[in-house]
N, C-alpha and C. Protein backbone atom coordinates (compact mmCIF):
# COMPACT_ATOMS: atom_id res chain seq x y z
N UNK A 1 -17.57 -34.03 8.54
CA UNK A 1 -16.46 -33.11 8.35
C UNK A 1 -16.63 -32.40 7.01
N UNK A 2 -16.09 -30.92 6.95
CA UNK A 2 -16.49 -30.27 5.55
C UNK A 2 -15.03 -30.66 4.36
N UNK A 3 -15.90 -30.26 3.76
CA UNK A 3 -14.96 -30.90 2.36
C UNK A 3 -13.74 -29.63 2.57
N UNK A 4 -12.29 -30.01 2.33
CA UNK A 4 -11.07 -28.99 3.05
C UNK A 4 -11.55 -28.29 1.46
N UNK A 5 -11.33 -28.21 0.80
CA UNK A 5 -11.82 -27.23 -0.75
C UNK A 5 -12.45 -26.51 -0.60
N UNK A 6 -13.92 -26.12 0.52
CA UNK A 6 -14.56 -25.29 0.92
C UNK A 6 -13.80 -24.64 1.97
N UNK A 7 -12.78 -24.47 2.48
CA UNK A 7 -12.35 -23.79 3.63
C UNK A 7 -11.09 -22.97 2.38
N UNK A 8 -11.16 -23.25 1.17
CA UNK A 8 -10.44 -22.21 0.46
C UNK A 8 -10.52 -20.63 0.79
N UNK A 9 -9.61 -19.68 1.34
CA UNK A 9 -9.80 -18.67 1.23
C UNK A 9 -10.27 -18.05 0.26
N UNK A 10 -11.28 -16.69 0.44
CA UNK A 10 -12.06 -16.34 -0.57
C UNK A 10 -11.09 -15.43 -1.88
N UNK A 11 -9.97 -14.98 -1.38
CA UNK A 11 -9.08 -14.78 -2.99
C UNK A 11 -8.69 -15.69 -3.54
N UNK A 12 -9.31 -16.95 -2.70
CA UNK A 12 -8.38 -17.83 -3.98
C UNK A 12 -8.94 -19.07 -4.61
N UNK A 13 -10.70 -18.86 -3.99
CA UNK A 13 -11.72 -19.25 -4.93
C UNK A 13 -11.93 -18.38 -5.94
N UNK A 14 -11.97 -16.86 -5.55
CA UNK A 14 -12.30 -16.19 -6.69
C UNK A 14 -11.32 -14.97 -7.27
N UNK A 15 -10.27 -14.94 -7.98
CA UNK A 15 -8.93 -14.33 -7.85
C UNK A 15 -9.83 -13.16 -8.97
N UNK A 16 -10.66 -13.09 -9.92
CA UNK A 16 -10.80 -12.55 -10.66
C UNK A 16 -11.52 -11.35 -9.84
N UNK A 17 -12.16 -10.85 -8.86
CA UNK A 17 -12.43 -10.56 -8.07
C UNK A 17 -11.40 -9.51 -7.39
N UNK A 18 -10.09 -10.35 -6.84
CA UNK A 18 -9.27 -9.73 -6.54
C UNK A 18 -8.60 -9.03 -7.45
N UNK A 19 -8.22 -9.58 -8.60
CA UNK A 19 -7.88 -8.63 -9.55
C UNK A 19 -8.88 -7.78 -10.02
N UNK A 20 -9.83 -7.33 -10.27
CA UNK A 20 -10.79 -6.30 -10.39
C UNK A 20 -10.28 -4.82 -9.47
N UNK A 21 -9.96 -5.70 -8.10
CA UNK A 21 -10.02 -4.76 -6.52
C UNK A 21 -8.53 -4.18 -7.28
N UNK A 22 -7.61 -4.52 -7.44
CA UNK A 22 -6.37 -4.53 -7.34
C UNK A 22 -6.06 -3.26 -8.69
N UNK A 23 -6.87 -3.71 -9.86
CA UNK A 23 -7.08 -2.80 -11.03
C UNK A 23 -7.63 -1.50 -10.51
N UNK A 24 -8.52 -1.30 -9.62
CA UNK A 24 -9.08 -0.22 -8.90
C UNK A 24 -7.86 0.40 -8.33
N UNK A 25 -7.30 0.00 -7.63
CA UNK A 25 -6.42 0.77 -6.66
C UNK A 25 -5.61 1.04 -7.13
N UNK A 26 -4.90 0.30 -8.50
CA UNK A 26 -3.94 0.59 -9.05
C UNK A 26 -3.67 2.14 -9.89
N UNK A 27 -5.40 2.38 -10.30
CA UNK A 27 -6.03 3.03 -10.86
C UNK A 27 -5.62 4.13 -10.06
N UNK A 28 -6.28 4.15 -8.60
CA UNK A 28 -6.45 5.31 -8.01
C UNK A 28 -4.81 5.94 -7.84
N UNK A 29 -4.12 4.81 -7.75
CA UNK A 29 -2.41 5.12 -7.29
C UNK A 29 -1.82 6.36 -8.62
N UNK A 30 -2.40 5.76 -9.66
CA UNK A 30 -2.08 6.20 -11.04
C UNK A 30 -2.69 7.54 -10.99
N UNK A 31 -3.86 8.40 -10.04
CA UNK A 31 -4.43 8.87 -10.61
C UNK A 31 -3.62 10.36 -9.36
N UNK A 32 -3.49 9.42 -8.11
CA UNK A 32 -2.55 10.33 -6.73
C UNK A 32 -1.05 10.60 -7.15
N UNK A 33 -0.47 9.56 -7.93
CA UNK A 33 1.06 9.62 -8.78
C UNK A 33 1.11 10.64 -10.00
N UNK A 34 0.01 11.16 -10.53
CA UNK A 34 0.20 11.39 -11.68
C UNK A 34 -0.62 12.68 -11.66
N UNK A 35 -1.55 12.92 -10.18
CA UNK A 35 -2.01 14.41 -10.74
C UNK A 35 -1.10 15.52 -10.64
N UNK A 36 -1.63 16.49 -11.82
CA UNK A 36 -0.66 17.52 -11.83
C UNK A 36 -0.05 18.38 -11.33
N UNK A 37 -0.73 18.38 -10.02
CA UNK A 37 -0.13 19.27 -8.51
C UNK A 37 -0.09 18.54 -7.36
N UNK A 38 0.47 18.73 -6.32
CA UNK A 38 0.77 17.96 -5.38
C UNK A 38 -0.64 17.78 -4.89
N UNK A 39 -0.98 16.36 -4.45
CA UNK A 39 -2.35 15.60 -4.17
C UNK A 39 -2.75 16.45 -3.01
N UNK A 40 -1.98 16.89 -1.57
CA UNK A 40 -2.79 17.17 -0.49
C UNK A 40 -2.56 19.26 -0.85
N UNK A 41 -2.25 19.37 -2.09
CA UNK A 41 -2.71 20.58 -1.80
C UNK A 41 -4.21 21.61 -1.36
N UNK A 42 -5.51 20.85 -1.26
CA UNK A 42 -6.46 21.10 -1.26
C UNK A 42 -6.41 21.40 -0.11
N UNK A 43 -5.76 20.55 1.06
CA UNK A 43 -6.29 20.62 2.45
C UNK A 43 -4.36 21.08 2.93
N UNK A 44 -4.05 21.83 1.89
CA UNK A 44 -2.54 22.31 2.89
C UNK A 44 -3.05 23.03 4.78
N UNK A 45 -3.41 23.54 4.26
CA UNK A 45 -4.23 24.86 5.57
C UNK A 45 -4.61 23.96 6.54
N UNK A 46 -5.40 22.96 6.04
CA UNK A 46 -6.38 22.34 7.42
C UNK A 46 -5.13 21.43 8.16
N UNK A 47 -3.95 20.93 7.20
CA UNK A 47 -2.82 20.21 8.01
C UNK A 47 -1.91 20.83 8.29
N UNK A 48 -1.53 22.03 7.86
CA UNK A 48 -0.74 22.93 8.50
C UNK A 48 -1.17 23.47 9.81
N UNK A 49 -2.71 23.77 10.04
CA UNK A 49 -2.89 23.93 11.17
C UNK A 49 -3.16 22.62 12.23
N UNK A 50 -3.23 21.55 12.08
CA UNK A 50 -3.63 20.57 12.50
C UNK A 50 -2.09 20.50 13.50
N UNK A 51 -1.05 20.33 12.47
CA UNK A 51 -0.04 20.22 12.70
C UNK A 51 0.52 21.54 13.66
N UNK A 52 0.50 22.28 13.46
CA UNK A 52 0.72 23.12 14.21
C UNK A 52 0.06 23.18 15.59
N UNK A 53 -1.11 22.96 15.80
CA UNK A 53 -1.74 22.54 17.26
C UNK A 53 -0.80 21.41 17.73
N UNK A 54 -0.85 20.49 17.42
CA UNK A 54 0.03 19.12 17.74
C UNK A 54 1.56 19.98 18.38
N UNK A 55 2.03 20.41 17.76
CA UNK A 55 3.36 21.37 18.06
C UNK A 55 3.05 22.07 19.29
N UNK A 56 1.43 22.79 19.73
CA UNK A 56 1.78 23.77 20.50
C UNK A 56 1.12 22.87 21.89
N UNK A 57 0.89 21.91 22.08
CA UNK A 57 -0.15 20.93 22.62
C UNK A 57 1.20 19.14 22.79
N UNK A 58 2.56 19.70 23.01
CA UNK A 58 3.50 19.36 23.32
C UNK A 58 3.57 17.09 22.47
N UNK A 59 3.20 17.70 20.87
CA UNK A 59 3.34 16.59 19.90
C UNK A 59 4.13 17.51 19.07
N UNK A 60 5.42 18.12 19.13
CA UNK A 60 5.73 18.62 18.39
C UNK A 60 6.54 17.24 17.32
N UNK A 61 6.86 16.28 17.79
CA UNK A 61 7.18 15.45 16.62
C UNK A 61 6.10 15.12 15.06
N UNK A 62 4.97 15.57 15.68
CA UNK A 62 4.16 15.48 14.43
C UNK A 62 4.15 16.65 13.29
N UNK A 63 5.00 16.27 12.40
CA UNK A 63 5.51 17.59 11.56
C UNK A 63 5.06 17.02 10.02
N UNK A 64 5.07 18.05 9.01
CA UNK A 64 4.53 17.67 7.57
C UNK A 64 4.86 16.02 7.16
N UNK A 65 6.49 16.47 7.52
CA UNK A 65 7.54 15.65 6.72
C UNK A 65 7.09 14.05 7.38
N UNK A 66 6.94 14.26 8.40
CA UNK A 66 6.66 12.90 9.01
C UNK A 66 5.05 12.69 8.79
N UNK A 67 3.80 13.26 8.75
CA UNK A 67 2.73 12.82 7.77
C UNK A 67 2.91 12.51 6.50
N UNK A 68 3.43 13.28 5.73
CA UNK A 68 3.93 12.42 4.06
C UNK A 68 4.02 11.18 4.34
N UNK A 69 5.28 11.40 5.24
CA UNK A 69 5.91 10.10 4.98
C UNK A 69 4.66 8.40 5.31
N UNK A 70 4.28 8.95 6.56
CA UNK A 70 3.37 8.10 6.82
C UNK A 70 2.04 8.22 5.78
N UNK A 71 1.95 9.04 5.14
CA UNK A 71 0.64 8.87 4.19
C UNK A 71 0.95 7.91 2.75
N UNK A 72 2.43 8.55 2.69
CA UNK A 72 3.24 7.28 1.53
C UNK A 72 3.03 6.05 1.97
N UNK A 73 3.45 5.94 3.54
CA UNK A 73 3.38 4.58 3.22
C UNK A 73 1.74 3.31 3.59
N UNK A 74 0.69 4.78 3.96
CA UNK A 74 -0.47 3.88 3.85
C UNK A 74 -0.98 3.48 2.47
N UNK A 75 -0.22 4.58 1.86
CA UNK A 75 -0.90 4.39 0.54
C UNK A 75 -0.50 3.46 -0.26
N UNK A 76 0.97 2.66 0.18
CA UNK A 76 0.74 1.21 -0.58
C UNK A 76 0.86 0.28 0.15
N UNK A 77 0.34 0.18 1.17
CA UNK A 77 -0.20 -1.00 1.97
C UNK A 77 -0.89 -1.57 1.71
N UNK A 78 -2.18 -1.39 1.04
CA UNK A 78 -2.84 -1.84 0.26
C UNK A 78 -2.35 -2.82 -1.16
N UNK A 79 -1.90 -2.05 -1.93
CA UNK A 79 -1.13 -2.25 -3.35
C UNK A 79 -0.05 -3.89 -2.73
N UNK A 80 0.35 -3.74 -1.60
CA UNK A 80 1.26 -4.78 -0.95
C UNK A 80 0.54 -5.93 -0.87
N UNK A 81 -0.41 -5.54 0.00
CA UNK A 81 -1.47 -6.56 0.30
C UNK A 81 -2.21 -7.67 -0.63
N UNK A 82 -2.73 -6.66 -1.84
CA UNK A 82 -3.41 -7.15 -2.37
C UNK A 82 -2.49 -8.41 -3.45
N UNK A 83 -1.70 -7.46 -3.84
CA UNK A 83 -0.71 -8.34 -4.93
C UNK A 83 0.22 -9.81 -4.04
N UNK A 84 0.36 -9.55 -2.93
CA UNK A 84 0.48 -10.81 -2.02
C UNK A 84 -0.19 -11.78 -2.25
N UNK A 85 -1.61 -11.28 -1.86
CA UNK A 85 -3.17 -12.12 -1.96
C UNK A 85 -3.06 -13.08 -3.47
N UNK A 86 -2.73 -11.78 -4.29
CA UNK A 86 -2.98 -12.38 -5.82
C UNK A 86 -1.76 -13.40 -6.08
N UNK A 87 -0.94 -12.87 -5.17
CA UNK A 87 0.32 -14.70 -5.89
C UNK A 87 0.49 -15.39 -5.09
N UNK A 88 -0.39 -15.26 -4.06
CA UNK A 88 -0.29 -16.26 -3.03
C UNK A 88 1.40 -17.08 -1.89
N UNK A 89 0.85 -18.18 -1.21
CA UNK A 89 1.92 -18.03 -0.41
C UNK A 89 2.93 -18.61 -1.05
N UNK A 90 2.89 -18.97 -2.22
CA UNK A 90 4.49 -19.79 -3.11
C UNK A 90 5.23 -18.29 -3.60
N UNK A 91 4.49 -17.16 -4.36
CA UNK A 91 5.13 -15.98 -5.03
C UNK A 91 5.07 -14.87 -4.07
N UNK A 92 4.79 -14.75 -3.17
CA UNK A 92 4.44 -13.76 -2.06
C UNK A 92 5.11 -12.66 -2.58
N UNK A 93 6.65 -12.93 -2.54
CA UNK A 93 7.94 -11.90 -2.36
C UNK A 93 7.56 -11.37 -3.92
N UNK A 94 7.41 -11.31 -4.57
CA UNK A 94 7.16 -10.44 -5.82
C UNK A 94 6.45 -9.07 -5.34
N UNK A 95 5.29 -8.90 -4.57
CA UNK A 95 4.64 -8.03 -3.98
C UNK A 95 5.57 -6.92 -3.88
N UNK A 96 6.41 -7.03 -2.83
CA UNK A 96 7.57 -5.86 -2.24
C UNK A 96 8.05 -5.30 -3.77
N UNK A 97 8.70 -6.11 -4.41
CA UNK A 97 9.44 -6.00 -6.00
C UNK A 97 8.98 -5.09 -6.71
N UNK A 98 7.67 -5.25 -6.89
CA UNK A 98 6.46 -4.81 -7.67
C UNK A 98 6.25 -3.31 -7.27
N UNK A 99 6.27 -3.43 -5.80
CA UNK A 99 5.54 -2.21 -5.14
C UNK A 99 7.01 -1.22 -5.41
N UNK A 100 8.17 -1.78 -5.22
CA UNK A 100 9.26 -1.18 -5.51
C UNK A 100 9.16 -0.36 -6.76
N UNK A 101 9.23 -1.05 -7.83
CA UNK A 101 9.05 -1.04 -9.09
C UNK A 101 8.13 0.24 -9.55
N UNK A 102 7.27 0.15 -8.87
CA UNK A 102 6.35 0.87 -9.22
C UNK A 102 6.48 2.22 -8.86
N UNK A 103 6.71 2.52 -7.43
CA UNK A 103 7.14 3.31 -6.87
C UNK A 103 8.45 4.41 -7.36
N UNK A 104 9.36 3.45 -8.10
CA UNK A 104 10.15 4.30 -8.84
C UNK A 104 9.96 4.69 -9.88
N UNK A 105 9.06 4.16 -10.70
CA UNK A 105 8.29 4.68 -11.57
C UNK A 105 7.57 5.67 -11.64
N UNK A 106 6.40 5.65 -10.58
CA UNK A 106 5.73 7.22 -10.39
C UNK A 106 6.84 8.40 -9.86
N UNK A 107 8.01 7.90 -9.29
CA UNK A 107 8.70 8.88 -9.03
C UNK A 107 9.63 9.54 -10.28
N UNK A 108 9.98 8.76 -11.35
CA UNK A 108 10.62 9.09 -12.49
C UNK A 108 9.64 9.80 -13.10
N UNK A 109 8.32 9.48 -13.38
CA UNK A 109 7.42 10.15 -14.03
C UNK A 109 7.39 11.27 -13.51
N UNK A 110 6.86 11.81 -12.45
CA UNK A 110 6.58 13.26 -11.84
C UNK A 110 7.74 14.07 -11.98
N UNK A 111 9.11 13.56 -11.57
CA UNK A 111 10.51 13.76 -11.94
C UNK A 111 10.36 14.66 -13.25
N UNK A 112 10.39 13.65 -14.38
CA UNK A 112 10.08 14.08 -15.75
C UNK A 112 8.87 14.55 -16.47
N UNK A 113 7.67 13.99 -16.22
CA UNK A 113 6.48 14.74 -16.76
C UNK A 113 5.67 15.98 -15.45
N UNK A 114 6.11 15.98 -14.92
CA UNK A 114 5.24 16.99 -14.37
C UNK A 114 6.14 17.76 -13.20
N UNK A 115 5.86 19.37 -13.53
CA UNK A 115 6.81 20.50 -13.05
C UNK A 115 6.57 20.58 -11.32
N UNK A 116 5.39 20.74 -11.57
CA UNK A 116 5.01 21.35 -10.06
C UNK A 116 5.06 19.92 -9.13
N UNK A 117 5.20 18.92 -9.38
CA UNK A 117 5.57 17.34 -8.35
C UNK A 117 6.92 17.56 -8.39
N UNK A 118 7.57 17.01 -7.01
CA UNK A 118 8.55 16.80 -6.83
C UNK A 118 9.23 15.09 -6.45
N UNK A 119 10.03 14.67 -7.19
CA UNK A 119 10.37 13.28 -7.08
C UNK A 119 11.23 13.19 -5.89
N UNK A 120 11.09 12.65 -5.74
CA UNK A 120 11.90 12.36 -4.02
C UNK A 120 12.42 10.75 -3.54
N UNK A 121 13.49 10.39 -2.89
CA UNK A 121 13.72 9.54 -2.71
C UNK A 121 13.06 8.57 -0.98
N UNK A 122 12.75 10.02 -0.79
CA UNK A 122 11.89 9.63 0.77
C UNK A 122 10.59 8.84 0.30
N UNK A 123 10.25 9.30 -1.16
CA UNK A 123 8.73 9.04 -1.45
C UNK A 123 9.43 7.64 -1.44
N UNK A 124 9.50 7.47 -2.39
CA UNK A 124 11.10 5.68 -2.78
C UNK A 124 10.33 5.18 -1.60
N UNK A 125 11.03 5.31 -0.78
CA UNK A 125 11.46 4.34 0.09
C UNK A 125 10.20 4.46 1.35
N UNK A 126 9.24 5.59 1.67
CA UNK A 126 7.70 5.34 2.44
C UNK A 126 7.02 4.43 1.20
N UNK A 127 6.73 4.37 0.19
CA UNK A 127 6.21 3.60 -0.69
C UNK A 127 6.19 2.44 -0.69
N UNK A 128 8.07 1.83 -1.13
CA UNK A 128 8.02 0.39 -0.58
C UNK A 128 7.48 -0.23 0.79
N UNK A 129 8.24 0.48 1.67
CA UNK A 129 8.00 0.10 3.14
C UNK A 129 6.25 -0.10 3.18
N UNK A 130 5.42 0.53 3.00
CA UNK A 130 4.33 0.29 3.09
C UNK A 130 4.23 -0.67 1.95
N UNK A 131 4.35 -0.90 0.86
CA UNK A 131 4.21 -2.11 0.26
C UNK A 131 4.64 -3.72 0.92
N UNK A 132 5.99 -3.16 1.48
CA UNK A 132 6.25 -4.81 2.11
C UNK A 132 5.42 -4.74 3.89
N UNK A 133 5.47 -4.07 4.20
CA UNK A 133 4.06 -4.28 5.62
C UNK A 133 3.02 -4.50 4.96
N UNK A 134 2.28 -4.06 4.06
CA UNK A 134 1.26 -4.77 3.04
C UNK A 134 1.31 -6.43 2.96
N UNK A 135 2.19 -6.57 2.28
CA UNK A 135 3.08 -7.94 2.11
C UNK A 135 3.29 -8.08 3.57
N UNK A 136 3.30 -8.26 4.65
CA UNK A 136 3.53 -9.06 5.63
C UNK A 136 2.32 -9.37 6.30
N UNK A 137 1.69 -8.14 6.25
CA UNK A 137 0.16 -8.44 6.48
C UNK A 137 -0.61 -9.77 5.63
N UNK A 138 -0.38 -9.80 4.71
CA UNK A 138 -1.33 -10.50 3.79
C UNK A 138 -0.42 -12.32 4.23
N UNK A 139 1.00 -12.14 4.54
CA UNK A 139 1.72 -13.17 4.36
C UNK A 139 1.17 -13.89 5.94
N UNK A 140 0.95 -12.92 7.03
CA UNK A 140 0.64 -13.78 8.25
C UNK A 140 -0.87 -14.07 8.00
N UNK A 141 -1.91 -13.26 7.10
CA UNK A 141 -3.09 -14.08 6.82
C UNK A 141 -3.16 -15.24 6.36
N UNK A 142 -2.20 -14.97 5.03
CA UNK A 142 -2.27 -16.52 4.82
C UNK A 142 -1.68 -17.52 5.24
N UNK A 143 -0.78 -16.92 6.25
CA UNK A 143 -0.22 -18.30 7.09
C UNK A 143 -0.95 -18.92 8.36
N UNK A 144 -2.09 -18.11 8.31
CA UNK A 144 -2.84 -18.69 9.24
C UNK A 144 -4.02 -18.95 9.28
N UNK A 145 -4.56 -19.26 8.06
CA UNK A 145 -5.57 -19.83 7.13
C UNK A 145 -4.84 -20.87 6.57
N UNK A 146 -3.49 -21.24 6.24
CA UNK A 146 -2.99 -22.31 6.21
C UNK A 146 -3.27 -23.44 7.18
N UNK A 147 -2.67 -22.68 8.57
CA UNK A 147 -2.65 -23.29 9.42
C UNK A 147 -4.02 -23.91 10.16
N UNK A 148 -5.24 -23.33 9.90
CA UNK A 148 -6.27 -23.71 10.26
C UNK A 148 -7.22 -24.72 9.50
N UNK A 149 -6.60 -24.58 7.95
CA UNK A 149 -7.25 -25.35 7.10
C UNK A 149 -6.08 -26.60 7.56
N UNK A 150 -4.92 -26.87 7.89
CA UNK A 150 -4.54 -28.26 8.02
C UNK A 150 -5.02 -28.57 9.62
N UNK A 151 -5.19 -27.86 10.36
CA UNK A 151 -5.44 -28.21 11.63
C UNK A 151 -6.72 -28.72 11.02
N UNK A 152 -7.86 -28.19 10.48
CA UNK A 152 -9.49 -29.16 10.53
C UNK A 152 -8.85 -29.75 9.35
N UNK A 153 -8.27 -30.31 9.11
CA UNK A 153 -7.89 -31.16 7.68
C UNK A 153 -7.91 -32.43 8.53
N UNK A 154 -6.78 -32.29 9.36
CA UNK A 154 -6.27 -33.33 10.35
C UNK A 154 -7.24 -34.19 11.35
């Protein structure tokens, strides 16, 4: 039988690792929160028309407002995930907090440092939401890497 210490999940033999990943993304969040014009202005055109086919091709529910929203909230699904990973299954719930936290933060910032962003409370709240599905994701991984490390424990 293998030693149960080797069936450690791999964030939590090597957390320094995960925090590296986590500093990255945090990075990139900092860098989509904080540039000085709205992030998808590059490709307005290619989703305005995208979107607009969808409309004429009887998806008219697929509209800007509802891509934001869903792009908010992939974008901290991740950020959810990972910070789950990093406090594991005793601190889990900090994750959501955090992602909260944060979230109102880049929104106060753009609010106040930067003209052409607009702070929004929709952003608020696609942000968290994808932070705590982040966090639920990571919470049924590790509940079932729990569960498999006591099942071969047993």
């Amino acid at each position: 039988m293998r030693n149960i210490a080797s069936l450690k999940p791999p964030w939590s033999r090597n957390p320094r690792v995960l925090r590296i990943v986590l500093g990255a993304y945090v990075a990139l969040l900092a860098v989509v929160g904080f540039f000085p014009s709205p992030i998808d202005r590059p490709i307005d055109a290619p989703l305005s028309r995208i979107i607009q086919w969808c409309g004429q091709h009887g998806l008219g529910f697929v509209t800007y407002a509802r891509v934001e929203f869903g792009a908010n909230i992939a974008l901290f699904m991740p950020l959810g995930m990972l910070l789950a990973l990093l406090f594991g299954p005793r601190r889990w719930w900090r994750a959501p907090v955090i992602c909260f936290v944060a979230t109102v933060l880049i929104e106060l910032g753009q609010g106040v440092l930067l003209p052409q962003r607009i702070a929004s409370i929709g952003d608020v709240i696609a942000n968290t939401v994808g932070g705590i599905l982040g966090t639920l994701a990571a919470v049924a991984i590790m509940a079932v890497v729990a569960r498999n490390r006591r099942a071969i424990g047993s």
